[in-house]
Protein backbone atom coordinates (compact mmCIF):
# COMPACT_ATOMS: atom_id res chain seq x y z
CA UNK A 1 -6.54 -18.97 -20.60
CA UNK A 2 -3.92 -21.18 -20.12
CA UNK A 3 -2.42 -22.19 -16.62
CA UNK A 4 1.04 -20.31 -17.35
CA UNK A 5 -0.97 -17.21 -18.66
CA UNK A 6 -3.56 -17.61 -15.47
CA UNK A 7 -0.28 -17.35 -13.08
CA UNK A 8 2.17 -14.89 -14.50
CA UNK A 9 4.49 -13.22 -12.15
CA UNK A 10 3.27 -10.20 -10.94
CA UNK A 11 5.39 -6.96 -10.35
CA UNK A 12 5.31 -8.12 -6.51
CA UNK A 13 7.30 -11.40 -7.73
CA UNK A 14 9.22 -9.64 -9.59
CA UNK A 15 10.75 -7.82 -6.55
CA UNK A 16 11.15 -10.58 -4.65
CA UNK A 17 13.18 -12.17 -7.29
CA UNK A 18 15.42 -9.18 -6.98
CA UNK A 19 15.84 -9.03 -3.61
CA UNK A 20 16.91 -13.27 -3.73
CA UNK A 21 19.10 -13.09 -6.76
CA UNK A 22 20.79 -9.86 -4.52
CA UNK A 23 21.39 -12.15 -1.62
CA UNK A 24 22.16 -15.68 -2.86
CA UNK A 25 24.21 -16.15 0.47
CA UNK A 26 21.11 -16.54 2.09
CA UNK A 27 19.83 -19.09 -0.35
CA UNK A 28 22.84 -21.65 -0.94
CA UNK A 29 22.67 -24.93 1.06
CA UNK A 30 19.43 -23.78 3.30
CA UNK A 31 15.91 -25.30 3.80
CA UNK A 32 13.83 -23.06 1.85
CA UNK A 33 9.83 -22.80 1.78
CA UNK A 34 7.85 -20.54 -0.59
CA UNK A 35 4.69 -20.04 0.69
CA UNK A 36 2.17 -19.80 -2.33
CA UNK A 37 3.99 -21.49 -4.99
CA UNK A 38 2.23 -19.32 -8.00
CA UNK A 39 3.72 -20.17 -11.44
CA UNK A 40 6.67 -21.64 -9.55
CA UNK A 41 9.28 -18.91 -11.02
CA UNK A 42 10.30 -18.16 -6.91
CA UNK A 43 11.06 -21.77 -5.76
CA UNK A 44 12.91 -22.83 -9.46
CA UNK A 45 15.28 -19.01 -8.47
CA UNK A 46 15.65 -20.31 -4.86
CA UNK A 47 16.76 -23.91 -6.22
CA UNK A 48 19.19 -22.66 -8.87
CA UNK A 49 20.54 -20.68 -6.33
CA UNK A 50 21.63 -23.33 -4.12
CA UNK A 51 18.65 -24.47 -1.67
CA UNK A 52 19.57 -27.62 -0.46
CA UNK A 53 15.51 -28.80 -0.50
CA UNK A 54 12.53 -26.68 -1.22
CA UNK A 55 9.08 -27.16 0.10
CA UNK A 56 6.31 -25.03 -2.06
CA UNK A 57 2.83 -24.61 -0.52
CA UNK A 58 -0.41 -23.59 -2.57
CA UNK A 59 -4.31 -23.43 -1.98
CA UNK A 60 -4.75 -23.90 -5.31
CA UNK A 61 -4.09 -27.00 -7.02
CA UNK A 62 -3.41 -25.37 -10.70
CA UNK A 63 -0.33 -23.60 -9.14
CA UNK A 64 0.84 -26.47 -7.85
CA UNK A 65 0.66 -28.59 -10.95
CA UNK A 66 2.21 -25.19 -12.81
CA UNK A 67 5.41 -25.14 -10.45
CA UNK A 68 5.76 -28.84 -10.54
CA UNK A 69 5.78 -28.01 -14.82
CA UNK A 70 8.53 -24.99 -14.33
CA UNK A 71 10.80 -27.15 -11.84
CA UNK A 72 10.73 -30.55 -14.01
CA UNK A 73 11.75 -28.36 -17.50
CA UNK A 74 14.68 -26.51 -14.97
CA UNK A 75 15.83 -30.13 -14.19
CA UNK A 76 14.95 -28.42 -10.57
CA UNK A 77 12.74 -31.01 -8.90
CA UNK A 78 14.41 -33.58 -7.08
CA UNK A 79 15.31 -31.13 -4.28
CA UNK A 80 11.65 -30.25 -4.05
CA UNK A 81 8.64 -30.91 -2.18
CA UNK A 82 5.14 -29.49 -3.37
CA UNK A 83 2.03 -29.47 -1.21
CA UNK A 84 -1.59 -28.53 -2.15
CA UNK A 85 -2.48 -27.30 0.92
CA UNK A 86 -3.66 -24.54 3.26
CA UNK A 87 -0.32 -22.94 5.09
CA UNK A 88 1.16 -23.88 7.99
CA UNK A 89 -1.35 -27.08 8.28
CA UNK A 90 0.90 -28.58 5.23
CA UNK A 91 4.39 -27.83 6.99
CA UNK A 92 3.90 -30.15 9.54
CA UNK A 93 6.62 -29.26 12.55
CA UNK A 94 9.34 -28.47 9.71
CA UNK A 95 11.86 -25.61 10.39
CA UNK A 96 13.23 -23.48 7.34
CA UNK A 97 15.96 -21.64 7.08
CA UNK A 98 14.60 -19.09 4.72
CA UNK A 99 10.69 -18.50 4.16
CA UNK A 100 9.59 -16.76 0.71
CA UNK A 101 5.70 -15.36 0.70
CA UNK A 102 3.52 -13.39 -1.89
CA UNK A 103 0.22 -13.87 0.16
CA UNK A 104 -3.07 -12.46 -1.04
CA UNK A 105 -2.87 -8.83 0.25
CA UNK A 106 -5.20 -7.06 -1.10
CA UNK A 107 -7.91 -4.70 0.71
CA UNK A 108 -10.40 -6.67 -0.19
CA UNK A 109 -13.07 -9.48 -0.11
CA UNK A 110 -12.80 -10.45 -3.68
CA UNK A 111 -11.15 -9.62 -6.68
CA UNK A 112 -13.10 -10.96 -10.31
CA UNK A 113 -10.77 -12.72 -12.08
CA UNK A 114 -11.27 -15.62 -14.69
CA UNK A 115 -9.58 -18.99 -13.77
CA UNK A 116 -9.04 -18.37 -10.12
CA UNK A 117 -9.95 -19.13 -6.60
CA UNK A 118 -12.45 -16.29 -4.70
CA UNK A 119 -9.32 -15.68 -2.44
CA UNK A 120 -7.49 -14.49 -5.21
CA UNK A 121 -5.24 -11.54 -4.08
CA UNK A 122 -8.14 -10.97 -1.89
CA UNK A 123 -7.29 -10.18 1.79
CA UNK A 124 -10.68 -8.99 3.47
CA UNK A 125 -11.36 -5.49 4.17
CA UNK A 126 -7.57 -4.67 5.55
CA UNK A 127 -5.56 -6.76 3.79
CA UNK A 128 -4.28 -8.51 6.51
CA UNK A 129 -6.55 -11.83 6.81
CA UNK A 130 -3.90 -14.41 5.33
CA UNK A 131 -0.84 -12.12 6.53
CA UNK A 132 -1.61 -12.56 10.39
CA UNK A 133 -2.31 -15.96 9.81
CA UNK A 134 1.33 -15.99 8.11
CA UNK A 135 2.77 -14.46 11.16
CA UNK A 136 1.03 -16.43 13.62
CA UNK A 137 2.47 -19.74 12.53
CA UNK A 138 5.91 -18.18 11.21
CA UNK A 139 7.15 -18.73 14.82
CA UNK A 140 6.79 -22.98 14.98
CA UNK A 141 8.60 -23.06 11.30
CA UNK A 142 11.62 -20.46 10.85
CA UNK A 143 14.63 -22.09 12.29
CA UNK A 144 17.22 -20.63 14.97
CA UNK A 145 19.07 -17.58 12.96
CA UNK A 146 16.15 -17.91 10.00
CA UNK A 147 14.89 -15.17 7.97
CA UNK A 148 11.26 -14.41 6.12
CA UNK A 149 10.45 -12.15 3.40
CA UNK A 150 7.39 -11.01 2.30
CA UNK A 151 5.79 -8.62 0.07
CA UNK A 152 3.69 -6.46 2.39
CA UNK A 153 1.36 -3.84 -0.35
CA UNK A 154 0.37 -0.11 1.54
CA UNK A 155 -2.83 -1.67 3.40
CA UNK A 156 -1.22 -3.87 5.39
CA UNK A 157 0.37 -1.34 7.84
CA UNK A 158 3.64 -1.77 8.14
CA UNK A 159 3.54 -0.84 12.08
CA UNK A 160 0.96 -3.39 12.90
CA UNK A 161 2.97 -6.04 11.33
CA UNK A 162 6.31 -4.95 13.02
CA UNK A 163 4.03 -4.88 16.24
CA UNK A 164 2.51 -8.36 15.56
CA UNK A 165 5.87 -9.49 15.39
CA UNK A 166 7.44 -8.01 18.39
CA UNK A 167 4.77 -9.93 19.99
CA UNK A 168 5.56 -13.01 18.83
CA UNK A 169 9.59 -12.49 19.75
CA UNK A 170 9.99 -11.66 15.80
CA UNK A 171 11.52 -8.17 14.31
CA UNK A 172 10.14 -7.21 10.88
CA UNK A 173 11.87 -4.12 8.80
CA UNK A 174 11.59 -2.96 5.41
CA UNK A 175 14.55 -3.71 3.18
CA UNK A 176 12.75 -2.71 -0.15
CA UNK A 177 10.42 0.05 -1.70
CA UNK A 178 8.85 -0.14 -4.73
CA UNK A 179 5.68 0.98 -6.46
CA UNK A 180 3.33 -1.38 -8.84
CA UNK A 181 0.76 -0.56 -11.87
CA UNK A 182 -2.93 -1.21 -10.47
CA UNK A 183 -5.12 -3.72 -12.40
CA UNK A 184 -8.39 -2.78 -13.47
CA UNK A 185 -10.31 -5.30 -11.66
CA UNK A 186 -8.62 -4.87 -8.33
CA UNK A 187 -8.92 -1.40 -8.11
CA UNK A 188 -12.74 -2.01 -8.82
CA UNK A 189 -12.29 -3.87 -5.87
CA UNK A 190 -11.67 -1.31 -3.46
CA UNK A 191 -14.33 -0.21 -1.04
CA UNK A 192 -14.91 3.91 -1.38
CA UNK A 193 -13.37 4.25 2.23
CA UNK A 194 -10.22 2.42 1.01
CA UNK A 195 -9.77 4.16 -1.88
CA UNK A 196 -10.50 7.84 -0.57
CA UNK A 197 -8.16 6.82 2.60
CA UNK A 198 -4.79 5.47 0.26
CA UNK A 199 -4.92 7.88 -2.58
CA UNK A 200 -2.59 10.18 -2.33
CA UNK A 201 -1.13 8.13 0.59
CA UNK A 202 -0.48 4.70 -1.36
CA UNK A 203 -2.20 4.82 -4.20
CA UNK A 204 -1.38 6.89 -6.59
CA UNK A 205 -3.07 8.22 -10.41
CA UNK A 206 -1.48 10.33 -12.86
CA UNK A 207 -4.06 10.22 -16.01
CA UNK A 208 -6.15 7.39 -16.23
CA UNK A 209 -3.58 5.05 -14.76
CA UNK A 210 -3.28 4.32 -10.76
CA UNK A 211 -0.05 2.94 -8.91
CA UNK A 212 -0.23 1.16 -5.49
CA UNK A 213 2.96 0.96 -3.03
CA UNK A 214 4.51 -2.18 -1.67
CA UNK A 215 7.22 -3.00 0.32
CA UNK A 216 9.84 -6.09 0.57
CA UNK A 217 9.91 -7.03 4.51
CA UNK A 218 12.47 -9.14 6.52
CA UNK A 219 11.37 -11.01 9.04
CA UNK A 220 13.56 -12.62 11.90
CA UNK A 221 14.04 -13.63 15.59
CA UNK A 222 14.78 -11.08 18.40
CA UNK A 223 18.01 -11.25 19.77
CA UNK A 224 17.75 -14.66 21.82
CA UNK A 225 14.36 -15.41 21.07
CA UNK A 226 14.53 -18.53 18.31
């Protein structure tokens, strides 16, 4: 398996392509970070668009190397910055104006996958283990007036994220719905208690084929808050 093969955009990336190619005002002339660079197609849309500099963050050094590929054969990456590294501990005290994420979200504590890292996708029994940490560290990088999006899959609970960030002076709503086909593997993943809780409610068969739903959330400051 090659590396552009081993980090193909998923239907989740696909969405949040959408929703950035749907608001480019929000892209042109900002500080940008994608957190979780992947195959790189998110920060060579964000650049193409406008960003005035784009900082891309990944755990695993493959994606890194595969963004750095994508950007150089866009003529993309003199506006970038790439960092193989773990989250906010690679941002430094750097501000963005708009933050990009497709964290591991997954209800689970590992997904079997050839090529990749043990965290792939995986994100412990909830779902939530690298999203909090997202969250957590959102408020010391998104600048006065800034906005995050994230993809945020059924597990997650969309009312303890909106919660976590009321919290933290943040206000997270859903701006997108959609609905994704579910891999073999991770649905193999999924405890009994996960599955028999979401289907029907979030998961969703029809044959021998399952769905999952995901939404697209904004993230931003209360009112007087940044």
């Amino acid at each position: 398996m090659n590396d552009t093969n081993l980090f193909s955009p998923s239907e989740y990336t696909a969405a949040l392509l959408l929703y950035i190619r749907q608001h480019a005002e929000r892209v042109h002339a900002c500080r940008v970070l994608e957190m979780g660079t992947g195959s790189g197609v998110v920060m060579a849309t964000l650049l193409a668009l406008g960003a005035e500099s784009a900082v891309g963050v990944d755990l695993e050094a493959l994606a890194v190397q595969a963004t750095q590929n994508l950007l150089t054969q866009e003529h993309l990456l003199t506006r970038a910055s790439l960092v193989h590294g773990d989250m906010w501990e690679a941002c430094g005290d750097a501000r963005f104006d708009l933050v990009v994420t497709n964290l591991p979200q997954f209800a689970a504590e590992h997904i079997e996958y050839d090529g990749r890292l043990a965290s792939w996708s995986a994100g412990g029994p909830d779902g939530r283990r690298h999203v909090d940490q997202f969250l957590k560290g959102l408020k010391h990088h998104l600048a006065p007036n800034g906005l995050a999006v994230m993809t945020h899959n059924v597990f997650l609970d969309v009312n303890k994220t909106q919660a976590m960030a009321n919290s933290l002076g943040l206000q997270a709503r859903v701006a997108y719905c959609a609905s994704a086909p579910l891999p073999l593997q991770k649905l193999a993943s999924l405890s009994p208690e996960v599955l028999s809780r979401f289907t029907g409610e979030g998961l969703h068969r029809v044959g021998e084929y399952w769905f999952v739903d995901f939404d697209l959330v904004e993230i931003s400051w209360k009112h007087g808050e940044a």
